[in-house]
C-alpha atoms as a PDB file:
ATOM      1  CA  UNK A   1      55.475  33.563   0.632  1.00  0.00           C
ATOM      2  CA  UNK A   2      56.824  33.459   4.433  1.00  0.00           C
ATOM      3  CA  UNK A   3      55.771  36.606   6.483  1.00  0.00           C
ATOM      4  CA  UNK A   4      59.929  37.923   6.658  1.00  0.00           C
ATOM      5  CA  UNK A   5      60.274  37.867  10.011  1.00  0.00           C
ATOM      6  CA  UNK A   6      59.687  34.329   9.952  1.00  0.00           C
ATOM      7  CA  UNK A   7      62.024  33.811   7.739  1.00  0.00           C
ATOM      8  CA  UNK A   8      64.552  35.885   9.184  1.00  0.00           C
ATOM      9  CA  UNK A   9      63.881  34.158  12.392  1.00  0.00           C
ATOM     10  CA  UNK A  10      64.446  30.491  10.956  1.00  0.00           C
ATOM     11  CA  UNK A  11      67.326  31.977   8.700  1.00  0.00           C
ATOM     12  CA  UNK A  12      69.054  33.074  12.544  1.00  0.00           C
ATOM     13  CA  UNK A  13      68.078  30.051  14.282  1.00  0.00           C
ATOM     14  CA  UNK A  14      70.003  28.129  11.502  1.00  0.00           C
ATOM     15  CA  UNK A  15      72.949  30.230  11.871  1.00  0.00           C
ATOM     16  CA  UNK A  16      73.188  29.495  15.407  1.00  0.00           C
ATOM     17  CA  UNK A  17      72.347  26.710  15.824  1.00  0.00           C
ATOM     18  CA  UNK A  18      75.271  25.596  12.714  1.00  0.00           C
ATOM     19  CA  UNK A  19      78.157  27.279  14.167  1.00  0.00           C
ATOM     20  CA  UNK A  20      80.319  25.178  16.335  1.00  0.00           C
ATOM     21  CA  UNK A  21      82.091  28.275  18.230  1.00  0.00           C
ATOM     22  CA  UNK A  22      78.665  28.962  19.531  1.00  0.00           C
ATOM     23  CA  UNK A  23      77.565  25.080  20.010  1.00  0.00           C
ATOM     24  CA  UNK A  24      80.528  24.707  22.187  1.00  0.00           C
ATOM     25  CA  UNK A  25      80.084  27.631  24.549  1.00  0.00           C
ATOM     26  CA  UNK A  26      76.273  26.958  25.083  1.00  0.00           C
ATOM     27  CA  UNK A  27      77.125  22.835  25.532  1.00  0.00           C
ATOM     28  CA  UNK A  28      75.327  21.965  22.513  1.00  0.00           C
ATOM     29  CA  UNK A  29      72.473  23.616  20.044  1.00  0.00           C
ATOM     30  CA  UNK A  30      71.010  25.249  22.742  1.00  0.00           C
ATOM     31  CA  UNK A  31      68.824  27.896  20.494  1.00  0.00           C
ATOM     32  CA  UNK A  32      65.106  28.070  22.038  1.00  0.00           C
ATOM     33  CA  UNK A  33      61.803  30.148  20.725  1.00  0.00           C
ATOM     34  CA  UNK A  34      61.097  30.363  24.766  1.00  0.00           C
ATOM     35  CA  UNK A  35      62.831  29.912  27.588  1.00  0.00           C
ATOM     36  CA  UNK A  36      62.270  26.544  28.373  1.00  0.00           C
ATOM     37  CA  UNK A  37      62.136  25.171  31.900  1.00  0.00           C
ATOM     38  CA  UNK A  38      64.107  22.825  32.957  1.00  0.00           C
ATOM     39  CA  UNK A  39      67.173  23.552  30.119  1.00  0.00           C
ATOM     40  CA  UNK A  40      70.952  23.584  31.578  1.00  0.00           C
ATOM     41  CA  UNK A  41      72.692  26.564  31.781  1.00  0.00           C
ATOM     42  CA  UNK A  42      74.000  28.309  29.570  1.00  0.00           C
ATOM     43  CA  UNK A  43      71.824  28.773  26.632  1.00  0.00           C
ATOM     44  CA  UNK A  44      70.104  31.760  24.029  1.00  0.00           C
ATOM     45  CA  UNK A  45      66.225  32.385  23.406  1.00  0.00           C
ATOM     46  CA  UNK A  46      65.027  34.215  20.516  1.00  0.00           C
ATOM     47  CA  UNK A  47      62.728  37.143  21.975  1.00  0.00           C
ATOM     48  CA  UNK A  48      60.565  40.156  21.038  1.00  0.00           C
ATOM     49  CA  UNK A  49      60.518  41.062  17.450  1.00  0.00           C
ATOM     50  CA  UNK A  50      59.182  44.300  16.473  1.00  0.00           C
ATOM     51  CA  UNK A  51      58.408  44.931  12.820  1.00  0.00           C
ATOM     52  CA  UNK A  52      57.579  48.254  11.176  1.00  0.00           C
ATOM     53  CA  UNK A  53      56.994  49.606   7.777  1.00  0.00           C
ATOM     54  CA  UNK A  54      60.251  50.415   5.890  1.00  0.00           C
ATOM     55  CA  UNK A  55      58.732  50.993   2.765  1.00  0.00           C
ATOM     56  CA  UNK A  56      59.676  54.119   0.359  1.00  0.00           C
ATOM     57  CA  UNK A  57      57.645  55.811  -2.449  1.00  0.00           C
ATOM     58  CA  UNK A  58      59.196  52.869  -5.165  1.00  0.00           C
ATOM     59  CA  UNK A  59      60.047  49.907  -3.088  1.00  0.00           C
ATOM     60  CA  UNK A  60      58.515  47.857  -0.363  1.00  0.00           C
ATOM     61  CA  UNK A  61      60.263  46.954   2.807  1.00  0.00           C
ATOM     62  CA  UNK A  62      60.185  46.338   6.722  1.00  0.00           C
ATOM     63  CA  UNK A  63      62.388  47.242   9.505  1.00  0.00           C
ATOM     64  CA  UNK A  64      63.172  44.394  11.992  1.00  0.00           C
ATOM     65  CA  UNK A  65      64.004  44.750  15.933  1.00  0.00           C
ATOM     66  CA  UNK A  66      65.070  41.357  17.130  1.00  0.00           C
ATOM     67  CA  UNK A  67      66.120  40.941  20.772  1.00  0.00           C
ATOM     68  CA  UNK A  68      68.046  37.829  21.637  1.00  0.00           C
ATOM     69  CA  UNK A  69      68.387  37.045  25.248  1.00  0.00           C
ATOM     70  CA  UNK A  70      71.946  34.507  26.654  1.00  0.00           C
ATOM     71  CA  UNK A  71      71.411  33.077  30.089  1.00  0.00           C
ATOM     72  CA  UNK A  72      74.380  31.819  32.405  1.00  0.00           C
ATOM     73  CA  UNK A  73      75.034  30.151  35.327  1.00  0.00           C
ATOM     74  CA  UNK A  74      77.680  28.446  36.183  1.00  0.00           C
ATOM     75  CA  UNK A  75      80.376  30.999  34.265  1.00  0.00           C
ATOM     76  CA  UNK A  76      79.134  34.021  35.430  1.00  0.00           C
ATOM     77  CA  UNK A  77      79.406  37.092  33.910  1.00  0.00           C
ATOM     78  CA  UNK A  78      82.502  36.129  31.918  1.00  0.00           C
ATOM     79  CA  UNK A  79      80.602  33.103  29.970  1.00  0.00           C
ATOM     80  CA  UNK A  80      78.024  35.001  29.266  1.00  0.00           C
ATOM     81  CA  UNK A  81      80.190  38.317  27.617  1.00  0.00           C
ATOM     82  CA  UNK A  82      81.721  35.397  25.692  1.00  0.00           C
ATOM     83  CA  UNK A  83      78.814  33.692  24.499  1.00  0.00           C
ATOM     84  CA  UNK A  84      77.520  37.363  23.228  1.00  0.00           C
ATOM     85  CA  UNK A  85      80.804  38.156  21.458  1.00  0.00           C
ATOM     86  CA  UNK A  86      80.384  35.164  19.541  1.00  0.00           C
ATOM     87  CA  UNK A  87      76.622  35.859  19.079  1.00  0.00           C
ATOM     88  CA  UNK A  88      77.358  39.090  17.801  1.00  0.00           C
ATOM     89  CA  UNK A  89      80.268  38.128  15.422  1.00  0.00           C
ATOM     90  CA  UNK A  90      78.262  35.715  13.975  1.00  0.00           C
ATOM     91  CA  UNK A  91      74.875  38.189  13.014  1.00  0.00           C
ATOM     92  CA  UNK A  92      76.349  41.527  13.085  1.00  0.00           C
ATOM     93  CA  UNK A  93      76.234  42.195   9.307  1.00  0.00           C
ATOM     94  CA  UNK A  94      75.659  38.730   8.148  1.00  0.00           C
ATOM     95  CA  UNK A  95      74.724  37.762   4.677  1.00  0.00           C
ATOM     96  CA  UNK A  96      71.487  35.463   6.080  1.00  0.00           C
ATOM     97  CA  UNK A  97      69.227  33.394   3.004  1.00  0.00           C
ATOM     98  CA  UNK A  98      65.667  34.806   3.396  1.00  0.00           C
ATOM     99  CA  UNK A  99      63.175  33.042   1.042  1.00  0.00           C
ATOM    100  CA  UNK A 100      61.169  34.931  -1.177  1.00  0.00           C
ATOM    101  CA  UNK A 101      63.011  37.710   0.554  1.00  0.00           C
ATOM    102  CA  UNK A 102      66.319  40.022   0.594  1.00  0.00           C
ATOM    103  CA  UNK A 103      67.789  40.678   3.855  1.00  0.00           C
ATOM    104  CA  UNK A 104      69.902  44.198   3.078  1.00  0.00           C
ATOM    105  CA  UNK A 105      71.371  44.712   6.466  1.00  0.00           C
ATOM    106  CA  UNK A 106      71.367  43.074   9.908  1.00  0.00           C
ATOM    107  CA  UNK A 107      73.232  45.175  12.676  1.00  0.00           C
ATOM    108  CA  UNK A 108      74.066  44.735  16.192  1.00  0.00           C
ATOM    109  CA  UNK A 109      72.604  47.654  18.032  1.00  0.00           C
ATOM    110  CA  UNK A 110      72.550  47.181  21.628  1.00  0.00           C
ATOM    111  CA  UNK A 111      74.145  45.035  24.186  1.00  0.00           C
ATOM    112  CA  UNK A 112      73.701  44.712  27.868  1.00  0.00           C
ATOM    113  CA  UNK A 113      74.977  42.058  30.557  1.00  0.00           C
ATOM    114  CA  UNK A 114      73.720  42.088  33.860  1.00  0.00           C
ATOM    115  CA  UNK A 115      73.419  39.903  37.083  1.00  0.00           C
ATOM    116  CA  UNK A 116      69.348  39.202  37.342  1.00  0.00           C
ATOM    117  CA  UNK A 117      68.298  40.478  40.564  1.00  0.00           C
ATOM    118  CA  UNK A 118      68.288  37.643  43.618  1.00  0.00           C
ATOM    119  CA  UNK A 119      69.803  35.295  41.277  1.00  0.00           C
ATOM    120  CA  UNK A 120      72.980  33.618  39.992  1.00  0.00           C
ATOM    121  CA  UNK A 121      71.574  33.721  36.997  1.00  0.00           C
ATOM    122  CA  UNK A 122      73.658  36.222  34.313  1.00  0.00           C
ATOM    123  CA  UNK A 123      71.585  37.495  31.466  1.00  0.00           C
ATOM    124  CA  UNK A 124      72.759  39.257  28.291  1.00  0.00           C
ATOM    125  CA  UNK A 125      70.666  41.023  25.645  1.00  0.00           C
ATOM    126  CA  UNK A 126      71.761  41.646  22.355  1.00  0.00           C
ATOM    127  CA  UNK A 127      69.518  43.936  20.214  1.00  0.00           C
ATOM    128  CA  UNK A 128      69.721  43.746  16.200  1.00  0.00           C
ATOM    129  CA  UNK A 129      67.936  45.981  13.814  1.00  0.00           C
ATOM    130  CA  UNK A 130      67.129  44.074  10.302  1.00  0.00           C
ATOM    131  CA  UNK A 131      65.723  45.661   7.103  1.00  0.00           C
ATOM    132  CA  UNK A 132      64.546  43.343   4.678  1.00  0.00           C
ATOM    133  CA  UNK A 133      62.536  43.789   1.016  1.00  0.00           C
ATOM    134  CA  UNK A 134      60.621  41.505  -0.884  1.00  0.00           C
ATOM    135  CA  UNK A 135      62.327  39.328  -4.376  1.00  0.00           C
ATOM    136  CA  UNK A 136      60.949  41.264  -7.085  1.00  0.00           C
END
């Protein structure tokens, strides 16, 4: 069995990288582990996941924090509020397939767009907190 956060992680990616609301504002499937180099503007890396023990006196379970990061350009501060709207619409208390696992809730829980210092760059950062438990 997948560690969850894998999962959950390649169960987001997937729902990303399929909807074509979010395909059209980032130019294409622009969904990346890392940020990569030399990528054109605008597009979303996955970042830090934190997991912790969620697990009660009966049933096993882990608490996910996954930060996502959206990185503009060219649209400024407008593209990228847009491109985090649809972001969040998309996750915020989605119903995502988790093998050999159940996801129970996925909430958006903090949101932040800001102008990187000496940069044009815009970068958003959307915080979601994911519990998941195992298939009996």
């Amino acid at each position: 069995m997948a560690h969850p956060s894998s999962e959950l992680q390649r169960s987001i990616f997937n729902a990303l990288t399929g909807d074509p609301a979010l395909t059209g504002l980032l130019g294409g499937p622009k969904v990346f582990d890392r940020r990569p180099e030399r990528a054109a503007f605008p597009y979303l890396t996955l970042g830090r996941t934190t997991v912790m023990d969620w697990s009660t006196g009966t049933e096993d379970g882990s608490e996910h924090i996954l930060t996502l990061h959206v990185w503009a350009k060219g649209g400024g501060k407008q593209e990228t509020y847009e491109i985090m709207d649809r972001v969040s619409k998309k996750l915020d208390d989605a119903n995502l397939p988790l093998e050999g696992h159940q996801l129970v809730n996925l909430r958006l829980q903090f949101a932040e767009a800001r102008q990187e210092p000496d940069s044009t760059t815009y970068h958003g950062i959307l915080r979601f907190r994911a519990v998941t438990e195992p298939l009996a």
